[in-house]
PDB file of N, CA and C in Angstrom:
ATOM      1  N   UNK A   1     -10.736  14.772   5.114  1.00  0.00           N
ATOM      2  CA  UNK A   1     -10.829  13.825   4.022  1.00  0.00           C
ATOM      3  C   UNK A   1      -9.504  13.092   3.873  1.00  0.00           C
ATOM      4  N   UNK A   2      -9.654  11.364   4.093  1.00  0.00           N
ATOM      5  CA  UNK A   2      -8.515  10.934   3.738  1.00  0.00           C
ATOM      6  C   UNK A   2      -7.848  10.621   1.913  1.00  0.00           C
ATOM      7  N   UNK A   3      -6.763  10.763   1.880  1.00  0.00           N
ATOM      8  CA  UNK A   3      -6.423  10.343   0.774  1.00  0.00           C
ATOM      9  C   UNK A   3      -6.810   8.475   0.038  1.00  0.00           C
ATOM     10  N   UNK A   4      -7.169   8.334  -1.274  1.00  0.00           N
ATOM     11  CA  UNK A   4      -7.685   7.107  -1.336  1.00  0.00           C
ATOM     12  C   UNK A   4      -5.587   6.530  -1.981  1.00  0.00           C
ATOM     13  N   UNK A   5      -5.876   5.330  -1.337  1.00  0.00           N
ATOM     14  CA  UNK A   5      -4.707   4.991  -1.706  1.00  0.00           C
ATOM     15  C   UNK A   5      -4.668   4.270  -3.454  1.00  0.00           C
ATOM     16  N   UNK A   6      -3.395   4.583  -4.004  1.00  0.00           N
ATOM     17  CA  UNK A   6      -3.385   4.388  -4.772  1.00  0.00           C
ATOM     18  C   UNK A   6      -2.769   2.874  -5.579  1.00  0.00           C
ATOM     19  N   UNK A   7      -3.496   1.794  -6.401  1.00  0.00           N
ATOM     20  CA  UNK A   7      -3.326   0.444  -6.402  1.00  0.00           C
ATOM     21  C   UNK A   7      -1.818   0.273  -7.601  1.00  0.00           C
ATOM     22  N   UNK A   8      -0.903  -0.693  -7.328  1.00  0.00           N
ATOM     23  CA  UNK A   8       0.179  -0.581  -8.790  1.00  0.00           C
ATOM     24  C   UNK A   8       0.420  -1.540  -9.016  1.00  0.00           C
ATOM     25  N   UNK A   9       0.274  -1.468 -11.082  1.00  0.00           N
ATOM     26  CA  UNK A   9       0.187  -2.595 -11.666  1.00  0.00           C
ATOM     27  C   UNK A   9       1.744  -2.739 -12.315  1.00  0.00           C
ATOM     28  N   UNK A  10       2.161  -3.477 -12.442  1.00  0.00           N
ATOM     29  CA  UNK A  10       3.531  -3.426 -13.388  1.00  0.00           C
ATOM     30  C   UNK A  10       3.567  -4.581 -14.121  1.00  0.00           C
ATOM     31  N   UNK A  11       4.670  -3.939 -15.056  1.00  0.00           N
ATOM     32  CA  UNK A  11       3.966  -4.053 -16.639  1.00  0.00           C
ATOM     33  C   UNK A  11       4.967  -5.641 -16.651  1.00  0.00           C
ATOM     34  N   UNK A  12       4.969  -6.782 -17.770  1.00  0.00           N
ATOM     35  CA  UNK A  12       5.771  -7.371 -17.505  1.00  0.00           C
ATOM     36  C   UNK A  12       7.186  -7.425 -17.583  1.00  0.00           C
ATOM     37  N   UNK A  13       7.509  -6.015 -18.281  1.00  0.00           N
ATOM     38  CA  UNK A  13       8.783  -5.412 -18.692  1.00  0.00           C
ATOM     39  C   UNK A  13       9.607  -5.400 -17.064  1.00  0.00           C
ATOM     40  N   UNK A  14       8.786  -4.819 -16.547  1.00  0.00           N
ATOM     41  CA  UNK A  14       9.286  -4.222 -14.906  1.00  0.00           C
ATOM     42  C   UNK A  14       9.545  -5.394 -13.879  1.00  0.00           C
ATOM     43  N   UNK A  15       8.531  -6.691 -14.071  1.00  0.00           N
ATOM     44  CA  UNK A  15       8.149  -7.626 -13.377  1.00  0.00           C
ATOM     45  C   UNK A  15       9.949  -8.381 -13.050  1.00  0.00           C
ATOM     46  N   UNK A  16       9.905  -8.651 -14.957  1.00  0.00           N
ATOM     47  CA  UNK A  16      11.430  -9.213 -15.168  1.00  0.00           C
ATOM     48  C   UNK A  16      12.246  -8.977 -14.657  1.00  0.00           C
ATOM     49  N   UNK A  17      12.631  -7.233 -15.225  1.00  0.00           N
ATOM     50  CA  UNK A  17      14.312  -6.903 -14.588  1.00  0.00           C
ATOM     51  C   UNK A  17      14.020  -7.087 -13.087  1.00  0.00           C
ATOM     52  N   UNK A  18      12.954  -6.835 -12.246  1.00  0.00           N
ATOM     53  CA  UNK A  18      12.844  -6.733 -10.968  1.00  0.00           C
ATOM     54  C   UNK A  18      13.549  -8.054 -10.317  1.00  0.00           C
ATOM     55  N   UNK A  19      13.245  -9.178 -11.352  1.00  0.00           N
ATOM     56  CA  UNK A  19      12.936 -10.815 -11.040  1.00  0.00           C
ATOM     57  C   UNK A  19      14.408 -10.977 -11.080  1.00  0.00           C
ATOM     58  N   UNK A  20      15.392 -10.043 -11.785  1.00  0.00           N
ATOM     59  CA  UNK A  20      16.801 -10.879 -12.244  1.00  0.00           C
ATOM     60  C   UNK A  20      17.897  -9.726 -11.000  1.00  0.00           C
ATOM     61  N   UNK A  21      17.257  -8.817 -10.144  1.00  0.00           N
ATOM     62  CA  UNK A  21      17.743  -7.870  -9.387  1.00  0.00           C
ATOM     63  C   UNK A  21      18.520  -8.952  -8.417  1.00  0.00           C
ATOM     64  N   UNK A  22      19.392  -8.333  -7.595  1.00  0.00           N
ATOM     65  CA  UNK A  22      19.911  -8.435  -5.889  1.00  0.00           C
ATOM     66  C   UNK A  22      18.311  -8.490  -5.549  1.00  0.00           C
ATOM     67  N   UNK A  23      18.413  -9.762  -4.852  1.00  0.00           N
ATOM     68  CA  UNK A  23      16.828  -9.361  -3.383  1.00  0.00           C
ATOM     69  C   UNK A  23      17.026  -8.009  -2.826  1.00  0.00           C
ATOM     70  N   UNK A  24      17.983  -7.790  -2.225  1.00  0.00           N
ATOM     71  CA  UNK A  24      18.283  -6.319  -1.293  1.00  0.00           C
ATOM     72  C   UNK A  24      17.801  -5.171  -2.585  1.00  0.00           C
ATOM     73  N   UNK A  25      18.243  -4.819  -3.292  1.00  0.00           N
ATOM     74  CA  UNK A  25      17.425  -4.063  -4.232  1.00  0.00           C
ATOM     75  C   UNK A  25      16.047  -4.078  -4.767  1.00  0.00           C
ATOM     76  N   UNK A  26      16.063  -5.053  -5.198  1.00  0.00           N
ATOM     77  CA  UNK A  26      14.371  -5.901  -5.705  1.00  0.00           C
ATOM     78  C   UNK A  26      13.189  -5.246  -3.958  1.00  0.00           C
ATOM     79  N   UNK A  27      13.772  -5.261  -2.935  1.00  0.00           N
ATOM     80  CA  UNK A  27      13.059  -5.379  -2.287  1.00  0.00           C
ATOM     81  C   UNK A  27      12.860  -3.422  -1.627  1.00  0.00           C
ATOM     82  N   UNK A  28      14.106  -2.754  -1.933  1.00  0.00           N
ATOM     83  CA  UNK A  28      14.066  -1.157  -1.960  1.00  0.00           C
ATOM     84  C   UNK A  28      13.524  -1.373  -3.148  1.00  0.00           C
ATOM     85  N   UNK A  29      13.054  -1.356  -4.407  1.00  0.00           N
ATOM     86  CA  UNK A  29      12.471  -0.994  -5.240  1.00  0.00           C
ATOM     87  C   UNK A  29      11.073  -0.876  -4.868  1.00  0.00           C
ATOM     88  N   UNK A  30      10.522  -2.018  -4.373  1.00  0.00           N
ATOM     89  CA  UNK A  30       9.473  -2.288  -4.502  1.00  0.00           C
ATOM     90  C   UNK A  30       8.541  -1.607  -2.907  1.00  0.00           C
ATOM     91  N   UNK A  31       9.735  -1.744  -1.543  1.00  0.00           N
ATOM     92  CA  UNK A  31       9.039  -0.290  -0.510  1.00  0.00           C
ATOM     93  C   UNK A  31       9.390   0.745  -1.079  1.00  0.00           C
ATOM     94  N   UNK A  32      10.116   1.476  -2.038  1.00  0.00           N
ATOM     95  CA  UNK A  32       9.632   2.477  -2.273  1.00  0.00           C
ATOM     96  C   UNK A  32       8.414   2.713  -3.436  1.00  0.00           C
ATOM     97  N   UNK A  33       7.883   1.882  -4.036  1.00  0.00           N
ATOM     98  CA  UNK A  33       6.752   1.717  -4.878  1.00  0.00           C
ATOM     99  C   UNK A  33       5.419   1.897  -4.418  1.00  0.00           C
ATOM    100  N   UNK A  34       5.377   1.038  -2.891  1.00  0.00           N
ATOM    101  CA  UNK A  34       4.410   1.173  -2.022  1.00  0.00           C
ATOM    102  C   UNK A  34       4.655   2.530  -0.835  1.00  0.00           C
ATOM    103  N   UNK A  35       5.524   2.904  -0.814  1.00  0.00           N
ATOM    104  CA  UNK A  35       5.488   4.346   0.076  1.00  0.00           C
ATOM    105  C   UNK A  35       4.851   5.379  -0.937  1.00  0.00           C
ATOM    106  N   UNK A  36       4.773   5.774  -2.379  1.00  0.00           N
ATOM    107  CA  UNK A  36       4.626   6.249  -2.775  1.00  0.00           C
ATOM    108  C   UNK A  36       2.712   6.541  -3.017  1.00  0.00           C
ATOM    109  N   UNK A  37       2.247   5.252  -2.720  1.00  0.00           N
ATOM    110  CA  UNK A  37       0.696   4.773  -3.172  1.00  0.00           C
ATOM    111  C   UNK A  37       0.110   5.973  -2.849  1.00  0.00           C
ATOM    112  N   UNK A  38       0.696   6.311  -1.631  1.00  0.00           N
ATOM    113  CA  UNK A  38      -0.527   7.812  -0.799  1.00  0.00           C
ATOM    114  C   UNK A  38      -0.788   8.831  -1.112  1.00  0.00           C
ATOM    115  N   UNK A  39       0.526   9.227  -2.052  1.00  0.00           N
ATOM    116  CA  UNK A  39       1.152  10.596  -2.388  1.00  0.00           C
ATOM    117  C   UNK A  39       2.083  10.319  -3.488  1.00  0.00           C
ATOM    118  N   UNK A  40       1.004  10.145  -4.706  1.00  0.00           N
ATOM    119  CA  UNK A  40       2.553   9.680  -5.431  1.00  0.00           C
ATOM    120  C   UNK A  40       3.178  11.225  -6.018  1.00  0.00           C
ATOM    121  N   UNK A  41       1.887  11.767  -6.207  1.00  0.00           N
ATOM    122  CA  UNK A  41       2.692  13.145  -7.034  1.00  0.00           C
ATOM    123  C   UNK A  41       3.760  13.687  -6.298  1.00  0.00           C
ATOM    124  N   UNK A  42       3.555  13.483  -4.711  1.00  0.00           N
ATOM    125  CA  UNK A  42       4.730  14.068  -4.360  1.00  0.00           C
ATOM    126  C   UNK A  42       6.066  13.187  -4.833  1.00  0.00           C
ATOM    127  N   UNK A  43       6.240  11.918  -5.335  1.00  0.00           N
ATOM    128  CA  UNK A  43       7.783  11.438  -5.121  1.00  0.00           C
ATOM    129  C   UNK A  43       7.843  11.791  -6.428  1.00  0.00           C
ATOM    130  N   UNK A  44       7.459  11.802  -7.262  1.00  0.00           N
ATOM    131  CA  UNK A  44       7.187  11.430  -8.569  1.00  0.00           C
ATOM    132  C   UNK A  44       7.460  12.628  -9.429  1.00  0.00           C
ATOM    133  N   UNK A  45       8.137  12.952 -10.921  1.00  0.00           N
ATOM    134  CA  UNK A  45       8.661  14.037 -11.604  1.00  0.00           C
ATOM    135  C   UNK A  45       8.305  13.670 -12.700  1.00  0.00           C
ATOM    136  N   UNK A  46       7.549  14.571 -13.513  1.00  0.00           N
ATOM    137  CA  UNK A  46       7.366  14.551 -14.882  1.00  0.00           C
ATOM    138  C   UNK A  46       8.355  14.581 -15.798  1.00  0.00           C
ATOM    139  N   UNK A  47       8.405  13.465 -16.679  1.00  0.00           N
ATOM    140  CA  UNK A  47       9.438  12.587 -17.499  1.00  0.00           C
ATOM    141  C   UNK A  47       9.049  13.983 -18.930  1.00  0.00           C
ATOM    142  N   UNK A  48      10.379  14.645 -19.129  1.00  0.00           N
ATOM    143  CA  UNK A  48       9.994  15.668 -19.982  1.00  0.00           C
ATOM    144  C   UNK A  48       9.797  15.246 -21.596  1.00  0.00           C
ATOM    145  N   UNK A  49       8.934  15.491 -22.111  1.00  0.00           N
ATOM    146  CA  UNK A  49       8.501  15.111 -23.344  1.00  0.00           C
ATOM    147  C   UNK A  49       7.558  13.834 -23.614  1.00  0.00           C
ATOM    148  N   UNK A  50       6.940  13.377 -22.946  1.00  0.00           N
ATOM    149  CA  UNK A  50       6.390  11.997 -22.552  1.00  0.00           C
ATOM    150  C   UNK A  50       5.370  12.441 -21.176  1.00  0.00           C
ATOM    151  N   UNK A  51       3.939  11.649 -21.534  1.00  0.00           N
ATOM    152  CA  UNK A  51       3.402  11.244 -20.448  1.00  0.00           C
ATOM    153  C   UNK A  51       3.924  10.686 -19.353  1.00  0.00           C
ATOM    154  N   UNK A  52       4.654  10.097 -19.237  1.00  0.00           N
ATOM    155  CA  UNK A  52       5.415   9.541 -18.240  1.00  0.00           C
ATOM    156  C   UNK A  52       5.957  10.074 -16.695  1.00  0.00           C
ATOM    157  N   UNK A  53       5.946   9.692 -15.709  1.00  0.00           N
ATOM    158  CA  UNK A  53       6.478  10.078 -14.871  1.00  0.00           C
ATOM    159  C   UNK A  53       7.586   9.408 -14.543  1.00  0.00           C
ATOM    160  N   UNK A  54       8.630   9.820 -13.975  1.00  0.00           N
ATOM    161  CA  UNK A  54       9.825   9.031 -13.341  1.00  0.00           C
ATOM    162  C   UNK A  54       9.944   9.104 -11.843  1.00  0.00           C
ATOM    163  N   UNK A  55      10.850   7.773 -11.537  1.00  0.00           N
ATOM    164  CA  UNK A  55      10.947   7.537  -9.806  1.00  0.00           C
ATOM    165  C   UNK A  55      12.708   6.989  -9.958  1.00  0.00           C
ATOM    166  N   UNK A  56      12.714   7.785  -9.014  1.00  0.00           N
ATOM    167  CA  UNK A  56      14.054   7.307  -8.420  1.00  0.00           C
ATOM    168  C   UNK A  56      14.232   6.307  -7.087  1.00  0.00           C
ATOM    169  N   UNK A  57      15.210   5.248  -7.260  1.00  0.00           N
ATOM    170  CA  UNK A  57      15.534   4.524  -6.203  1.00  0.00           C
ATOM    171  C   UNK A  57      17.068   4.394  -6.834  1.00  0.00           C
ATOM    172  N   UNK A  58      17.907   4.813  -5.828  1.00  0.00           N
ATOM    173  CA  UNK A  58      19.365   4.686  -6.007  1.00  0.00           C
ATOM    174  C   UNK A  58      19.546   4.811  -7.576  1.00  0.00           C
ATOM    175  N   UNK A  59      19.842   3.869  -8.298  1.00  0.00           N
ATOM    176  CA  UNK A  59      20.718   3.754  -9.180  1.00  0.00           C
ATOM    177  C   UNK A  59      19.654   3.651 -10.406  1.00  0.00           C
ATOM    178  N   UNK A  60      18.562   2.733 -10.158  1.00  0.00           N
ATOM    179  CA  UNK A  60      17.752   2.516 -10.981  1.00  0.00           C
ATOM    180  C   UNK A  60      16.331   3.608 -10.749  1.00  0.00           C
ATOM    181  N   UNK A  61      15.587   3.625 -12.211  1.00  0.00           N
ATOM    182  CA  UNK A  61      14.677   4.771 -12.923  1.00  0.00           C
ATOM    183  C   UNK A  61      13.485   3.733 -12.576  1.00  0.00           C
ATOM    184  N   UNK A  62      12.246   4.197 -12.810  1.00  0.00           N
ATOM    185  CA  UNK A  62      11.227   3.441 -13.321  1.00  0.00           C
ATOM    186  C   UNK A  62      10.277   4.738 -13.498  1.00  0.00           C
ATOM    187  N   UNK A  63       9.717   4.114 -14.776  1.00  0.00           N
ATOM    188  CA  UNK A  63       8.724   5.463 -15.921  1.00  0.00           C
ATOM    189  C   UNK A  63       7.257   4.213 -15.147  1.00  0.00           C
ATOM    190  N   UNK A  64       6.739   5.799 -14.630  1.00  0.00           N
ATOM    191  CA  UNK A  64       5.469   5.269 -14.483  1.00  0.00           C
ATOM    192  C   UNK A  64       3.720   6.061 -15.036  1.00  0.00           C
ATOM    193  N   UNK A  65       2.856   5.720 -15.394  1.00  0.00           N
ATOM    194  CA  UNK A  65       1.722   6.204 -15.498  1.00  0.00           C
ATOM    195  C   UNK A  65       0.748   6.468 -14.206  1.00  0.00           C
ATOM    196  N   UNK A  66       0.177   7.328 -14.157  1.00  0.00           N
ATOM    197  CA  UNK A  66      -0.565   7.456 -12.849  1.00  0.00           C
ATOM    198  C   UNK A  66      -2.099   7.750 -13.897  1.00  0.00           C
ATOM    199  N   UNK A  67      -2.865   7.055 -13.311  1.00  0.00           N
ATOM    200  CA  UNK A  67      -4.428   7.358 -13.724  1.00  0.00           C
ATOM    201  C   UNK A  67      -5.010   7.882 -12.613  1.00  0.00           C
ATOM    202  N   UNK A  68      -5.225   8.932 -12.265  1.00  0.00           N
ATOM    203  CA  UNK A  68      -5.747   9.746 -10.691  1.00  0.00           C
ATOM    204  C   UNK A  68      -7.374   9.752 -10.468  1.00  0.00           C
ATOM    205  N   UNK A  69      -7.660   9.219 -12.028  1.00  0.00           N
ATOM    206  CA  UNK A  69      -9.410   9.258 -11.985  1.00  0.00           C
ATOM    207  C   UNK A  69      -9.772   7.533 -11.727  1.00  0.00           C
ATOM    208  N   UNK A  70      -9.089   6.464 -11.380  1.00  0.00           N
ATOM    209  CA  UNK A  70      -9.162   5.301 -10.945  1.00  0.00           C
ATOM    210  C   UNK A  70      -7.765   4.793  -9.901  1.00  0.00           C
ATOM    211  N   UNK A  71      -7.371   5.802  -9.583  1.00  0.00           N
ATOM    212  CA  UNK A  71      -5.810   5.164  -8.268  1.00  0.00           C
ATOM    213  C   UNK A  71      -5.040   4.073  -8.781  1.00  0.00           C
ATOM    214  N   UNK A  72      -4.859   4.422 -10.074  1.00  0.00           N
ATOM    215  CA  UNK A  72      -3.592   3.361 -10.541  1.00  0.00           C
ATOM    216  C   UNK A  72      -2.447   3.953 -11.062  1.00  0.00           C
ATOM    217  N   UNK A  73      -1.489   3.382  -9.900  1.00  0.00           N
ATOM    218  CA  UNK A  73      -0.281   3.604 -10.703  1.00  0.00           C
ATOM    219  C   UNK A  73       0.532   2.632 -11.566  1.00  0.00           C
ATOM    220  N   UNK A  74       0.939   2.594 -13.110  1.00  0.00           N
ATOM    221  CA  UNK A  74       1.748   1.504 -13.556  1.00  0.00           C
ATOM    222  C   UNK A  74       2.572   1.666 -13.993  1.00  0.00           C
ATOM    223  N   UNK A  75       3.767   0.712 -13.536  1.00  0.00           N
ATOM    224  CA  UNK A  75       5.064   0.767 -13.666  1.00  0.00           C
ATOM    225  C   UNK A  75       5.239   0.442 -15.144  1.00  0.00           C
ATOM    226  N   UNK A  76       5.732   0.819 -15.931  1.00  0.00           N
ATOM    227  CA  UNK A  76       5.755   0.309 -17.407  1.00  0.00           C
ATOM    228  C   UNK A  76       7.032   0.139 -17.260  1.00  0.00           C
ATOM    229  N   UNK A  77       8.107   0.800 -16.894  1.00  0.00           N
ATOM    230  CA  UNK A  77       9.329   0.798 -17.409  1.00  0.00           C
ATOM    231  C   UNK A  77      10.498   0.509 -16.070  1.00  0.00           C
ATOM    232  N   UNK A  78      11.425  -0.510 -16.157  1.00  0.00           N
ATOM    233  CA  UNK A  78      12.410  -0.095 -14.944  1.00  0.00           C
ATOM    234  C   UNK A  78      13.618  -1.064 -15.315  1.00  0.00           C
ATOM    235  N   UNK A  79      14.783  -0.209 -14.958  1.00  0.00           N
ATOM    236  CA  UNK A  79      15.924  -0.084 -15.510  1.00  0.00           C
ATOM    237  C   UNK A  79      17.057   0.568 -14.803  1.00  0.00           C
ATOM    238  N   UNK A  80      18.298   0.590 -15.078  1.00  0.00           N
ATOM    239  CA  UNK A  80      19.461   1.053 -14.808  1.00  0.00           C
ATOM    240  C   UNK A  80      19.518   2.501 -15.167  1.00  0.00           C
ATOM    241  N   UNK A  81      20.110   3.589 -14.681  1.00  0.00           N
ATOM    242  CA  UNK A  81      19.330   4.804 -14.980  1.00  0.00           C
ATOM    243  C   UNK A  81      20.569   5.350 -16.408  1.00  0.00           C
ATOM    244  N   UNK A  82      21.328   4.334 -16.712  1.00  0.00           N
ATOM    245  CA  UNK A  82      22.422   4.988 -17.920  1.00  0.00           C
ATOM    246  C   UNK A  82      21.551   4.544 -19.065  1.00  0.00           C
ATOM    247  N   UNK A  83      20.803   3.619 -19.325  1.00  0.00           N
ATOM    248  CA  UNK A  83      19.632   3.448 -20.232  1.00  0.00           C
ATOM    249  C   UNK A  83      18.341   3.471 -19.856  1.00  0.00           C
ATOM    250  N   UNK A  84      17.623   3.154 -18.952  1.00  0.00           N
ATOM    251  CA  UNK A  84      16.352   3.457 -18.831  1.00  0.00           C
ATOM    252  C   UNK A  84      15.539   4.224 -20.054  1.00  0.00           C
ATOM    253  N   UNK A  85      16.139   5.099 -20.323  1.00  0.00           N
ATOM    254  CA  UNK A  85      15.355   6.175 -21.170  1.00  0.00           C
ATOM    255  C   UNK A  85      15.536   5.949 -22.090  1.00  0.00           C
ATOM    256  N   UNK A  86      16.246   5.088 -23.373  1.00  0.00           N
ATOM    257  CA  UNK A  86      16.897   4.818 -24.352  1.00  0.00           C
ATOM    258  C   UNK A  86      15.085   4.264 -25.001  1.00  0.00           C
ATOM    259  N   UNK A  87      14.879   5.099 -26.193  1.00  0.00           N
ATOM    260  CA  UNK A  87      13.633   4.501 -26.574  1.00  0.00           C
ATOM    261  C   UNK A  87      12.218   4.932 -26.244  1.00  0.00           C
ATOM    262  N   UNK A  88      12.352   5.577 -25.195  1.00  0.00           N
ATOM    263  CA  UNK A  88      10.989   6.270 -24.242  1.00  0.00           C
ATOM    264  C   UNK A  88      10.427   7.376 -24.784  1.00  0.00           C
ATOM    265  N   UNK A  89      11.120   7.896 -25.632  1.00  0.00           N
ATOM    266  CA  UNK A  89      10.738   9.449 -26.527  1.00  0.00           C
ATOM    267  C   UNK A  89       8.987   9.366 -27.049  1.00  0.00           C
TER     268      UNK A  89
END
């Protein structure tokens, strides 16, 4: 049985900071977003106290939701990792 891949929506919060990044970053953010589609639980760590999951790429966080009963993952949140979390409680 193959794994169904999983589709990701991001939120317009994520869209932005992504939009105002280095290309060279903007563009590791976003292969590691799509490496993750197959297997996200594996990259992926439960954001403690919050539904949320978190992802790491270098420097910057992004809080994501996974719906496993429709293959969506959405990026709600992404940020610098000294605030990222500021507010997320």
């Amino acid at each position: 049985m193959t794994a169904m891949t999983f589709v990701v929506h991001w939120s317009k919060q994520a869209e932005r900071f992504l939009g105002k990044l280095p290309a060279e970053v903007a563009r590791r953010i976003v292969h590691k977003v799509n490496v993750i589609t197959d297997r996200p639980f594996h990259f992926l760590e439960h954001y403690e106290g919050t539904n949320f999951y978190k992802l790491r790429v270098g420097s910057y966080r992004l809080l994501v939701d996974v719906d496993p009963t429709v293959n969506v993952i959405s990026v709600r949140v992404l940020g610098h990792r000294r605030n990222v979390y500021q507010g997320q409680h």
